[in-house]
N, C-alpha and C. Protein backbone atom coordinates (compact mmCIF):
# COMPACT_ATOMS: atom_id res chain seq x y z
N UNK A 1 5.02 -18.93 -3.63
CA UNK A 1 5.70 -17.98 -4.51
C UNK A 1 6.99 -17.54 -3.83
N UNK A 2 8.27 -17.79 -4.52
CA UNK A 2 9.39 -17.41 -3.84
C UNK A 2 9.45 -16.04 -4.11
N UNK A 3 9.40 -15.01 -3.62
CA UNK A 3 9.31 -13.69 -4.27
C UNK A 3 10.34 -13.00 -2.69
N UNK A 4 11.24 -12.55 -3.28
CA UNK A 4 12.26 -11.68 -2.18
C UNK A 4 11.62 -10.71 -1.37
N UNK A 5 12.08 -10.21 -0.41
CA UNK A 5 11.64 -9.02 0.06
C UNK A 5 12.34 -8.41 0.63
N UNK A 6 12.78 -7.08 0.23
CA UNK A 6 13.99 -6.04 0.64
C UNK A 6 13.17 -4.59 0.80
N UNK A 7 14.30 -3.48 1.70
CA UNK A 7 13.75 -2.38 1.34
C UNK A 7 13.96 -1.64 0.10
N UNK A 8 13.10 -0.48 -0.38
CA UNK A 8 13.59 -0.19 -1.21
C UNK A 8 14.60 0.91 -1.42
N UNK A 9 15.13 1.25 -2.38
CA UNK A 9 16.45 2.18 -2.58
C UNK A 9 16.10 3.08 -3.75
N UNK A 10 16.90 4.53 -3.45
CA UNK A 10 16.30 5.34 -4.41
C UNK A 10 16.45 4.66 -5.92
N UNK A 11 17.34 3.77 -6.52
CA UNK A 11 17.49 3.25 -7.95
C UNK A 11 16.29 2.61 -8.14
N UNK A 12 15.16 2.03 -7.36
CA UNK A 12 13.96 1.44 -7.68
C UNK A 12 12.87 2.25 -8.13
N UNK A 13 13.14 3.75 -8.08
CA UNK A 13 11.90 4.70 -8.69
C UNK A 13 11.40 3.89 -9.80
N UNK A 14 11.98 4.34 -10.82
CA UNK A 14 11.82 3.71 -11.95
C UNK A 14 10.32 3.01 -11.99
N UNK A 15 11.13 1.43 -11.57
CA UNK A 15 10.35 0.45 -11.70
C UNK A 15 9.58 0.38 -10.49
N UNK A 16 9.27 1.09 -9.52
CA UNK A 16 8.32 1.54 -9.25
C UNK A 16 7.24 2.14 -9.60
N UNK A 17 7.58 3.12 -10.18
CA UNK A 17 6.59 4.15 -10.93
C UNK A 17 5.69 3.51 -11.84
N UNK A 18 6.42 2.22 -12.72
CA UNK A 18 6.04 1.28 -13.30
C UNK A 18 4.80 0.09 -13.08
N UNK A 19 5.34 0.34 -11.64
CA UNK A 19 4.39 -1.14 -10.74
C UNK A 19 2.77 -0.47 -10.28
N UNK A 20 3.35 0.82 -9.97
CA UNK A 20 2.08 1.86 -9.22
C UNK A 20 0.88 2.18 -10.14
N UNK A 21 1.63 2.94 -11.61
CA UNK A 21 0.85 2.75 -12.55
C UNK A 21 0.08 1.47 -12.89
N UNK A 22 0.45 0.51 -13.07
CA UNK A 22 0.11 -0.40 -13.80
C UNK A 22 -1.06 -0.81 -12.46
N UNK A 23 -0.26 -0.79 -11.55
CA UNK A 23 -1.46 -1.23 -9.98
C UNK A 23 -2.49 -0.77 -10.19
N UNK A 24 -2.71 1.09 -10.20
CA UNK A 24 -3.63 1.34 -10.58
C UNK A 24 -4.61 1.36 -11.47
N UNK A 25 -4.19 0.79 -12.63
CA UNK A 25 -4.98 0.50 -13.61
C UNK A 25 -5.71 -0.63 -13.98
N UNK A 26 -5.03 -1.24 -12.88
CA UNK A 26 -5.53 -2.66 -12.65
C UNK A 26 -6.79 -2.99 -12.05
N UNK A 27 -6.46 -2.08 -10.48
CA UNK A 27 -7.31 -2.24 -9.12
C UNK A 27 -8.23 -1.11 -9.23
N UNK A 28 -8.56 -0.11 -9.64
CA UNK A 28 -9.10 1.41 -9.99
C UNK A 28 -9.84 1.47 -11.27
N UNK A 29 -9.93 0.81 -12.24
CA UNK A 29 -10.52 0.90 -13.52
C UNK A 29 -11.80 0.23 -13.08
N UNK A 30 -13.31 1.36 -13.18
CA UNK A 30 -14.64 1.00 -12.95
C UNK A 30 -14.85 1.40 -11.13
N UNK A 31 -13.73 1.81 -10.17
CA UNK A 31 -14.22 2.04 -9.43
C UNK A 31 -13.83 3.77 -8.97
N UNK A 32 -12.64 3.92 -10.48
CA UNK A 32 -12.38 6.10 -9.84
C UNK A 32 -12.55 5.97 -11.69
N UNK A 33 -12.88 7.09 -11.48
CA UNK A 33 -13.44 8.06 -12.81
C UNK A 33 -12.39 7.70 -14.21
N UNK A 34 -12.57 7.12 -15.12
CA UNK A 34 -11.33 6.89 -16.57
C UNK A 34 -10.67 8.01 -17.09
N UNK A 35 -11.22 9.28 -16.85
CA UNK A 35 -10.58 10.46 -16.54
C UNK A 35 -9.57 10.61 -15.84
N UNK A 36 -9.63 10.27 -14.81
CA UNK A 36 -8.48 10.01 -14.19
C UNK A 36 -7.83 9.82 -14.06
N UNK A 37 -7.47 8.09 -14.20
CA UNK A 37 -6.50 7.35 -14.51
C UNK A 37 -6.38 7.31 -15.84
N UNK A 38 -6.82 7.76 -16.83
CA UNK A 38 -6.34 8.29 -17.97
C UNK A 38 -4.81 8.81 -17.34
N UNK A 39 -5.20 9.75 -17.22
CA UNK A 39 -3.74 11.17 -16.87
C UNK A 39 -2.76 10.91 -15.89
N UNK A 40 -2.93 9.33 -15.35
CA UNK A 40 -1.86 8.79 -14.61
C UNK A 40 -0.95 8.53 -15.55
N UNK A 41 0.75 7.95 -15.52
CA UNK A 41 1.48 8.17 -16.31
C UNK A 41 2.68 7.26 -15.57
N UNK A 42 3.26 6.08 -15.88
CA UNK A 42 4.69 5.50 -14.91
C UNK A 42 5.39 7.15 -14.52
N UNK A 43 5.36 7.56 -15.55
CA UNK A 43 6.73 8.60 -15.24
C UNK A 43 6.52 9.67 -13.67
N UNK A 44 4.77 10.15 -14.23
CA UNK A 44 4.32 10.87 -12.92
C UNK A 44 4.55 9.86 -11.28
N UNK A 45 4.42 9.00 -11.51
CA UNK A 45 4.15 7.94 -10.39
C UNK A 45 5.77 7.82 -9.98
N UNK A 46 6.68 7.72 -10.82
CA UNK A 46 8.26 7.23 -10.62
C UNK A 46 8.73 8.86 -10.13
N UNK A 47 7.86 10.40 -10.70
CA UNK A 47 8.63 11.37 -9.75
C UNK A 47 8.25 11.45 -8.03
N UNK A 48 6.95 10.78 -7.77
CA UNK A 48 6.48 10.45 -6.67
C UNK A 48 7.61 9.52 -5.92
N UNK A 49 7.91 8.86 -6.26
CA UNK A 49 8.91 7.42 -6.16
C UNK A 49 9.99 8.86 -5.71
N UNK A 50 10.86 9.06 -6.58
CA UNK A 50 11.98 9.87 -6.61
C UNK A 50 11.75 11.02 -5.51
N UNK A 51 11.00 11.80 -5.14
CA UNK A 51 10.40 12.80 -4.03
C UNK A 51 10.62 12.14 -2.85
N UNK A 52 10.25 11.28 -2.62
CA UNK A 52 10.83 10.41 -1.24
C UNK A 52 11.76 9.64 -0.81
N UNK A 53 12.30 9.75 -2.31
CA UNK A 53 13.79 8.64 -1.55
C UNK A 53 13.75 7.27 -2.00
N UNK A 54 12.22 6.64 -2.10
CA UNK A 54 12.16 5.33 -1.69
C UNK A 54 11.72 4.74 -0.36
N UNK A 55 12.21 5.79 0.58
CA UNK A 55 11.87 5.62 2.13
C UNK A 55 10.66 4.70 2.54
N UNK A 56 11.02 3.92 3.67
CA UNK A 56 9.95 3.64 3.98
C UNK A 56 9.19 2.44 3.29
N UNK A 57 9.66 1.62 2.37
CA UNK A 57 8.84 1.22 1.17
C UNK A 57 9.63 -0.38 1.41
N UNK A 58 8.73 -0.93 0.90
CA UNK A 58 9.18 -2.86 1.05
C UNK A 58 8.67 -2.75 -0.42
N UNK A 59 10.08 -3.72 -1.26
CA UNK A 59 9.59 -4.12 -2.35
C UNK A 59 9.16 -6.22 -2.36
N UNK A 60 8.34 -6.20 -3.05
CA UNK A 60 8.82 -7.44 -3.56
C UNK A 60 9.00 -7.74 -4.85
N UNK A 61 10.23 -8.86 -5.18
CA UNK A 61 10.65 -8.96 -5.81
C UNK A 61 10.73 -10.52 -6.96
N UNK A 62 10.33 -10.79 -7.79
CA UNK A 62 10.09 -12.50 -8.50
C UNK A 62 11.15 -12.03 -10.01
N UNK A 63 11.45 -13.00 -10.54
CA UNK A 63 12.38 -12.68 -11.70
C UNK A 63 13.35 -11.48 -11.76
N UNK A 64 13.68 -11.13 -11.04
CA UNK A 64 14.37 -9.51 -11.11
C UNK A 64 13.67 -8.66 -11.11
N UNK A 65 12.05 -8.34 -10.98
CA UNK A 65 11.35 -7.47 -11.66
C UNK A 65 10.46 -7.25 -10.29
N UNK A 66 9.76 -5.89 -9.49
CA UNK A 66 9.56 -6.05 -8.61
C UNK A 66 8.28 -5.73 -9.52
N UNK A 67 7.54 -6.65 -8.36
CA UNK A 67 6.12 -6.89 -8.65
C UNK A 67 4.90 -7.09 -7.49
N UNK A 68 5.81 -6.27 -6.11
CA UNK A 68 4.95 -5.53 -5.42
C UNK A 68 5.61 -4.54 -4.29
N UNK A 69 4.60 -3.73 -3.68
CA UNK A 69 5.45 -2.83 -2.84
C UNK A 69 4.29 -2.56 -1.75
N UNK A 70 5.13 -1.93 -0.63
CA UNK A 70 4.20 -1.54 -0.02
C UNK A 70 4.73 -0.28 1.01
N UNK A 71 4.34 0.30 1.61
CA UNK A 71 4.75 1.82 1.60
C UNK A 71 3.62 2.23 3.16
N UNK A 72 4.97 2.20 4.70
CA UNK A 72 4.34 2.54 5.72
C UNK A 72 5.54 3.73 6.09
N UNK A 73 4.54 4.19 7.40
CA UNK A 73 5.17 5.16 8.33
C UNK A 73 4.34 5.52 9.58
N UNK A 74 4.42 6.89 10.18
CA UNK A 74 3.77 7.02 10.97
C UNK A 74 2.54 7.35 10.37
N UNK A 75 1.23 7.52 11.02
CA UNK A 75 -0.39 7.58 10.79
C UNK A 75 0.04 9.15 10.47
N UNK A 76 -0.88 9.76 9.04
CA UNK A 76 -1.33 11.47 8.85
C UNK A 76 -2.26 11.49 9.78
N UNK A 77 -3.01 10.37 10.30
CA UNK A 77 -4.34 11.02 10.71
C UNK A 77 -3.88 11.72 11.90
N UNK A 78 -4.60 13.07 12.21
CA UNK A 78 -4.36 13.72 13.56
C UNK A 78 -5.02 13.34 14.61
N UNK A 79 -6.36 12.44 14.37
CA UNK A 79 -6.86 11.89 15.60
C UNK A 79 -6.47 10.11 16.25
N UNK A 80 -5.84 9.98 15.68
CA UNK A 80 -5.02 8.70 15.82
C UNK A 80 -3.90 8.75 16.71
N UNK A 81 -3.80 8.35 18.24
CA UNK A 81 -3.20 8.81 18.65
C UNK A 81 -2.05 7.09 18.88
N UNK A 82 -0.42 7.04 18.62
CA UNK A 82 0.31 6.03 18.64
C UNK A 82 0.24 5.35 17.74
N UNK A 83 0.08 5.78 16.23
CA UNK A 83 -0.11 4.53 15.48
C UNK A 83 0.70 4.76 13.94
N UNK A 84 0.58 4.05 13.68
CA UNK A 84 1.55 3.59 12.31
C UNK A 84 0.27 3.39 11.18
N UNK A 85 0.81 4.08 9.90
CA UNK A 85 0.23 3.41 8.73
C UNK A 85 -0.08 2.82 7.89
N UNK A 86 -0.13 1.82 7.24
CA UNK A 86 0.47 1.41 5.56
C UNK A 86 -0.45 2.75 4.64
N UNK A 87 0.24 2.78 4.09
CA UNK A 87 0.22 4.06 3.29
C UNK A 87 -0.03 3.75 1.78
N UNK A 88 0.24 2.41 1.73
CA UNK A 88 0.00 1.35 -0.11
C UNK A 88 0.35 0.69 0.27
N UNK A 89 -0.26 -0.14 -0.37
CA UNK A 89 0.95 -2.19 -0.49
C UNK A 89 -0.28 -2.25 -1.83
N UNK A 90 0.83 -2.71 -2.98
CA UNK A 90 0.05 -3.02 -4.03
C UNK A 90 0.56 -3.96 -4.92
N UNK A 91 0.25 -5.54 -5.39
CA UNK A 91 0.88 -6.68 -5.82
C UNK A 91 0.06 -6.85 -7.23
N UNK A 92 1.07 -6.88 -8.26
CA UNK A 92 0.49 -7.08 -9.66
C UNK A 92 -0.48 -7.86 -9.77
N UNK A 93 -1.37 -7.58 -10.58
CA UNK A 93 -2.68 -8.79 -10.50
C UNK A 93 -2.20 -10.14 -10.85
N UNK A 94 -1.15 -10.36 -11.96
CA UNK A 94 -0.97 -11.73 -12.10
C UNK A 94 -0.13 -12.55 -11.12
N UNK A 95 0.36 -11.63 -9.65
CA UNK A 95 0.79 -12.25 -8.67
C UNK A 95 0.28 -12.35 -7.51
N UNK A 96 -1.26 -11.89 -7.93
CA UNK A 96 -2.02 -11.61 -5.70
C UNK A 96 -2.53 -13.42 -5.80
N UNK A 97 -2.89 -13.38 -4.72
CA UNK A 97 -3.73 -14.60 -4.39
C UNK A 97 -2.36 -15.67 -4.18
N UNK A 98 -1.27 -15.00 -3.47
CA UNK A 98 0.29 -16.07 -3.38
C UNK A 98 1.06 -15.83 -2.44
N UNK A 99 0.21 -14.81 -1.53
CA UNK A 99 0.98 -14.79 -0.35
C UNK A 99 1.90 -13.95 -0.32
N UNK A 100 2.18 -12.89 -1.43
CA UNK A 100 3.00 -11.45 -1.57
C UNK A 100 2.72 -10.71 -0.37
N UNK A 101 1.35 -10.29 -0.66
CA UNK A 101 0.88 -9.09 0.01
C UNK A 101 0.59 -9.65 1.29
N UNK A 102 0.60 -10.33 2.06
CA UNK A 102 0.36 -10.57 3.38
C UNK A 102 2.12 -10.63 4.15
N UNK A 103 2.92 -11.06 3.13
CA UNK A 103 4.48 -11.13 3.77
C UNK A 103 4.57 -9.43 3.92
N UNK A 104 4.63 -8.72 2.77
CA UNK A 104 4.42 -7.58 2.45
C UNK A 104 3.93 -6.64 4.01
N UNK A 105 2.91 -6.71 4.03
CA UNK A 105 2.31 -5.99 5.09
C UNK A 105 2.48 -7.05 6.44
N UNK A 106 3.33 -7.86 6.89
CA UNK A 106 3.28 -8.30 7.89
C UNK A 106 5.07 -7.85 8.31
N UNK A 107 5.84 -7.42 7.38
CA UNK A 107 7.05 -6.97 7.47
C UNK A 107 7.06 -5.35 7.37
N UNK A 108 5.85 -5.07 7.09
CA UNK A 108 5.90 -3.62 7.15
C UNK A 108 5.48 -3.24 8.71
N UNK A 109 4.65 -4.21 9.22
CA UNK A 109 3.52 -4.18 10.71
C UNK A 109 5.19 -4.64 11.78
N UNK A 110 5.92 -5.17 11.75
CA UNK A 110 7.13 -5.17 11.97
C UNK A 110 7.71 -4.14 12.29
N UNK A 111 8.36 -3.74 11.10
CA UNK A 111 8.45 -1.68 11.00
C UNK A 111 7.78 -0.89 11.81
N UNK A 112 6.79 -1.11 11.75
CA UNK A 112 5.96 0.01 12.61
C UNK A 112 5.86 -0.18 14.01
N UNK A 113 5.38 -1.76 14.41
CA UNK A 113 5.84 -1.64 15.45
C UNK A 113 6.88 -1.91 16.15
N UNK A 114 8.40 -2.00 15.84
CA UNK A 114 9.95 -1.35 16.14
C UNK A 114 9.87 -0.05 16.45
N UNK A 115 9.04 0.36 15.86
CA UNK A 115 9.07 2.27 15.92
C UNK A 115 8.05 2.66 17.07
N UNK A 116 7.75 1.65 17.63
CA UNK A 116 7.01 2.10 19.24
C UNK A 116 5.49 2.21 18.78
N UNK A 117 4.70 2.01 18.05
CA UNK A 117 3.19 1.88 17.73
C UNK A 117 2.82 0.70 18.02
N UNK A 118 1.25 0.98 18.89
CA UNK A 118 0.29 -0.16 19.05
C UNK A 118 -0.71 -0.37 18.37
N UNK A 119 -0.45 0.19 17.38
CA UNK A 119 -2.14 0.11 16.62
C UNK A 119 -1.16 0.67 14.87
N UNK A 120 -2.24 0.30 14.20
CA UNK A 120 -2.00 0.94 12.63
C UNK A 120 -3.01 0.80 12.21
N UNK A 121 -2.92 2.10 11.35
CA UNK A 121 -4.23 2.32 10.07
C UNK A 121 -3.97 2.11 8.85
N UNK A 122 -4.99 2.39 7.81
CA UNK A 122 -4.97 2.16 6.62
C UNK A 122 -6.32 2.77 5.58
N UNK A 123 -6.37 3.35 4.79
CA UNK A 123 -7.20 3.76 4.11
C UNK A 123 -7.78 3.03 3.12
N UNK A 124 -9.18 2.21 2.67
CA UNK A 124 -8.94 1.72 1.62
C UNK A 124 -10.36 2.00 0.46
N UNK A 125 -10.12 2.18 -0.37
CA UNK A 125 -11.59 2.86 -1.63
C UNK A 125 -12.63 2.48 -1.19
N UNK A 126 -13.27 3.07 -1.07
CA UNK A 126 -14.83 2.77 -1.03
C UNK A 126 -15.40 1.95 -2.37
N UNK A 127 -15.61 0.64 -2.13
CA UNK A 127 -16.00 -0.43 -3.35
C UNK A 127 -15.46 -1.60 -3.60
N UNK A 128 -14.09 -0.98 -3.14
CA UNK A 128 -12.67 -2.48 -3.19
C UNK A 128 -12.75 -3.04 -2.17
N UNK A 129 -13.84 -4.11 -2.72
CA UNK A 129 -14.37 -5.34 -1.88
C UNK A 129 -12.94 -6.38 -1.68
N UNK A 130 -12.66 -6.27 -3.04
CA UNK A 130 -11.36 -7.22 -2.66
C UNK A 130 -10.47 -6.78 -1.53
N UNK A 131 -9.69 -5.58 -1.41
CA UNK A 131 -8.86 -5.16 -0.39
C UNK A 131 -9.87 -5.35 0.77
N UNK A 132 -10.64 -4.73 1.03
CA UNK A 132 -11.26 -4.50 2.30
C UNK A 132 -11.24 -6.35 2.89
N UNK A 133 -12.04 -7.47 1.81
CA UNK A 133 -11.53 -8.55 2.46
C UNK A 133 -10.29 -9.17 3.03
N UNK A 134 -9.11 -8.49 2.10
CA UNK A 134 -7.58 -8.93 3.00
C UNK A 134 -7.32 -8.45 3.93
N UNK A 135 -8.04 -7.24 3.99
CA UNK A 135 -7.76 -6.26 4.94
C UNK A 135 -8.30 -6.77 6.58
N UNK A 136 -9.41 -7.25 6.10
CA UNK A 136 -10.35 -8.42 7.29
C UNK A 136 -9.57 -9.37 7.56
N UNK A 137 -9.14 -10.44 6.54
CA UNK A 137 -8.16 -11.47 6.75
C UNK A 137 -7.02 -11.17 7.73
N UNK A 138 -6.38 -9.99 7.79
CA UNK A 138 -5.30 -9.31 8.72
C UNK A 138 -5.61 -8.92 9.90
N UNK A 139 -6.78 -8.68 10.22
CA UNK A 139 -7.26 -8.53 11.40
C UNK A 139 -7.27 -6.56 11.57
N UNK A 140 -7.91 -5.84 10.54
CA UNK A 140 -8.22 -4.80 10.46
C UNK A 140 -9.65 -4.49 10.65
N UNK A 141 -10.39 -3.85 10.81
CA UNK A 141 -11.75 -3.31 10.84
C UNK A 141 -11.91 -1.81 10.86
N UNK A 142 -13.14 -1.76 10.12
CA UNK A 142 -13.30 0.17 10.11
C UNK A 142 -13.35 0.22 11.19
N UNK A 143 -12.99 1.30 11.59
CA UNK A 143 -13.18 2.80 12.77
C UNK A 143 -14.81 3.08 12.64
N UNK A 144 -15.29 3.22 11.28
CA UNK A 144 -16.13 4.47 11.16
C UNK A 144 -15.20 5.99 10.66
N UNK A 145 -14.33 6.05 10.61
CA UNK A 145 -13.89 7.18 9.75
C UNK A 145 -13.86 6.90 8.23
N UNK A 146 -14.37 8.49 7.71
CA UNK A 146 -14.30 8.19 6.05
C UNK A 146 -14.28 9.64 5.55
N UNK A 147 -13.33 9.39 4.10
CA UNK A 147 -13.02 10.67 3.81
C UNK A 147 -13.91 10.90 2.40
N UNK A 148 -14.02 11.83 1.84
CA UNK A 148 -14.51 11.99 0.55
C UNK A 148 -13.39 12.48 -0.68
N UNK A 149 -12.27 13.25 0.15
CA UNK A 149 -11.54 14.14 -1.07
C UNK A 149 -10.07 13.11 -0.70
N UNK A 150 -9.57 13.05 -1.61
CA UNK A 150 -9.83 13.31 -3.35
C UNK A 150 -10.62 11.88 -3.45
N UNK A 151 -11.12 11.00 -2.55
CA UNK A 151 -11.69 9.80 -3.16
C UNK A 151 -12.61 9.53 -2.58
N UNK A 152 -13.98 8.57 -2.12
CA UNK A 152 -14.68 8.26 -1.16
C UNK A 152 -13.61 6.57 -0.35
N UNK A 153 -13.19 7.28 0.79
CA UNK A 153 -12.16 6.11 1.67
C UNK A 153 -12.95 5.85 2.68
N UNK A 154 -12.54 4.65 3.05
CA UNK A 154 -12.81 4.04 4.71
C UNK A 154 -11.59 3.48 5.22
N UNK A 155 -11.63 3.88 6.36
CA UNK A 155 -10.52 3.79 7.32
C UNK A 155 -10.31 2.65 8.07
N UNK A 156 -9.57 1.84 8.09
CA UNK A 156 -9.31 0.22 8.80
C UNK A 156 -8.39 0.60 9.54
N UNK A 157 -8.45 -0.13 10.95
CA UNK A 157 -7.44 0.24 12.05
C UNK A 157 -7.22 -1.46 12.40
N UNK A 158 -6.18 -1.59 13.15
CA UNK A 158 -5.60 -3.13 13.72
C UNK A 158 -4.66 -2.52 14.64
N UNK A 159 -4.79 -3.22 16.01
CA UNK A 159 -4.19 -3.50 16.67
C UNK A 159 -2.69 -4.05 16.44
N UNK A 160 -1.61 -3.81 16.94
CA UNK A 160 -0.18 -4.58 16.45
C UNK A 160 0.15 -5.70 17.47
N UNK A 161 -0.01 -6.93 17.20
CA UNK A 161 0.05 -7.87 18.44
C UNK A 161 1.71 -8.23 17.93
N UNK A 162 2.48 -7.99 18.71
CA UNK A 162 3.81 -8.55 18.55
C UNK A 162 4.10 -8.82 19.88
């Protein structure tokens, strides 16, 4: 899949907000509440987009139309000591299984470690068998940390071999 990969810029909210929604409705329908993602919305998702700038964020890109992203920085966790996050990486369903999301998060693992981190985390749903397997494929494994609010998460950590 020839699909570009740039950072992103605040003019990509938009079609961001676009990609996030739709991600979630994709990857989340049967495993968080239809309540829920009911009341998700592009627009809510694109002021999220707009609140940050863009910062931080790798798009990818096929036809003009970005059709995945992924979104690191430093780790929230407070017991994580030196490490970097991915924070999302999320590739339209009619484009995973092509080698997006591994360029994706291997240019973000880049990023992070430029920025002086030996290690990175990642949060991923409790159920999403699928992620948790790419997540294996990358050379991540739980900690044993897990959160409940706002979702039931498990925590994947990797080493940064560069």
């Amino acid at each position: 899949m020839n699909a570009i990969l740039r950072y992103a810029c605040p003019e990509d909210a938009e079609a961001l907000g676009r990609l996030h929604y739709t991600c979630w409705q994709e990857t989340y329908r049967g495993l968080l509440p239809d309540g829920y993602l009911d009341k998700m919305s592009p627009e809510k998702s694109e002021k999220i987009f707009r609140s940050t700038g863009c910062r931080d964020l790798i798009v990818a890109i096929c036809g003009g139309e970005i059709i995945g992203e992924c979104g690191f920085g430093a780790s929230r966790d407070g017991d994580l000591e030196n490490c970097g996050e991915i924070q999302g990486i999320y590739v339209l369903k009619k484009f995973q299984r092509r080698g997006i999301g591994r360029r994706l998060i291997e240019l973000a693992l880049d990023r992070i470690a430029s920025r002086g981190y030996n290690k990175v985390c990642l949060w991923v749903l409790k159920g999403n068998e699928k992620a948790e397997a790419f997540y294996r494929a990358e050379g991540f494994l739980p900690d044993g940390a897990e959160k409940t609010q706002p979702f039931n998460e498990i925590r994947y950590v990797a080493d940064i071999k560069r």
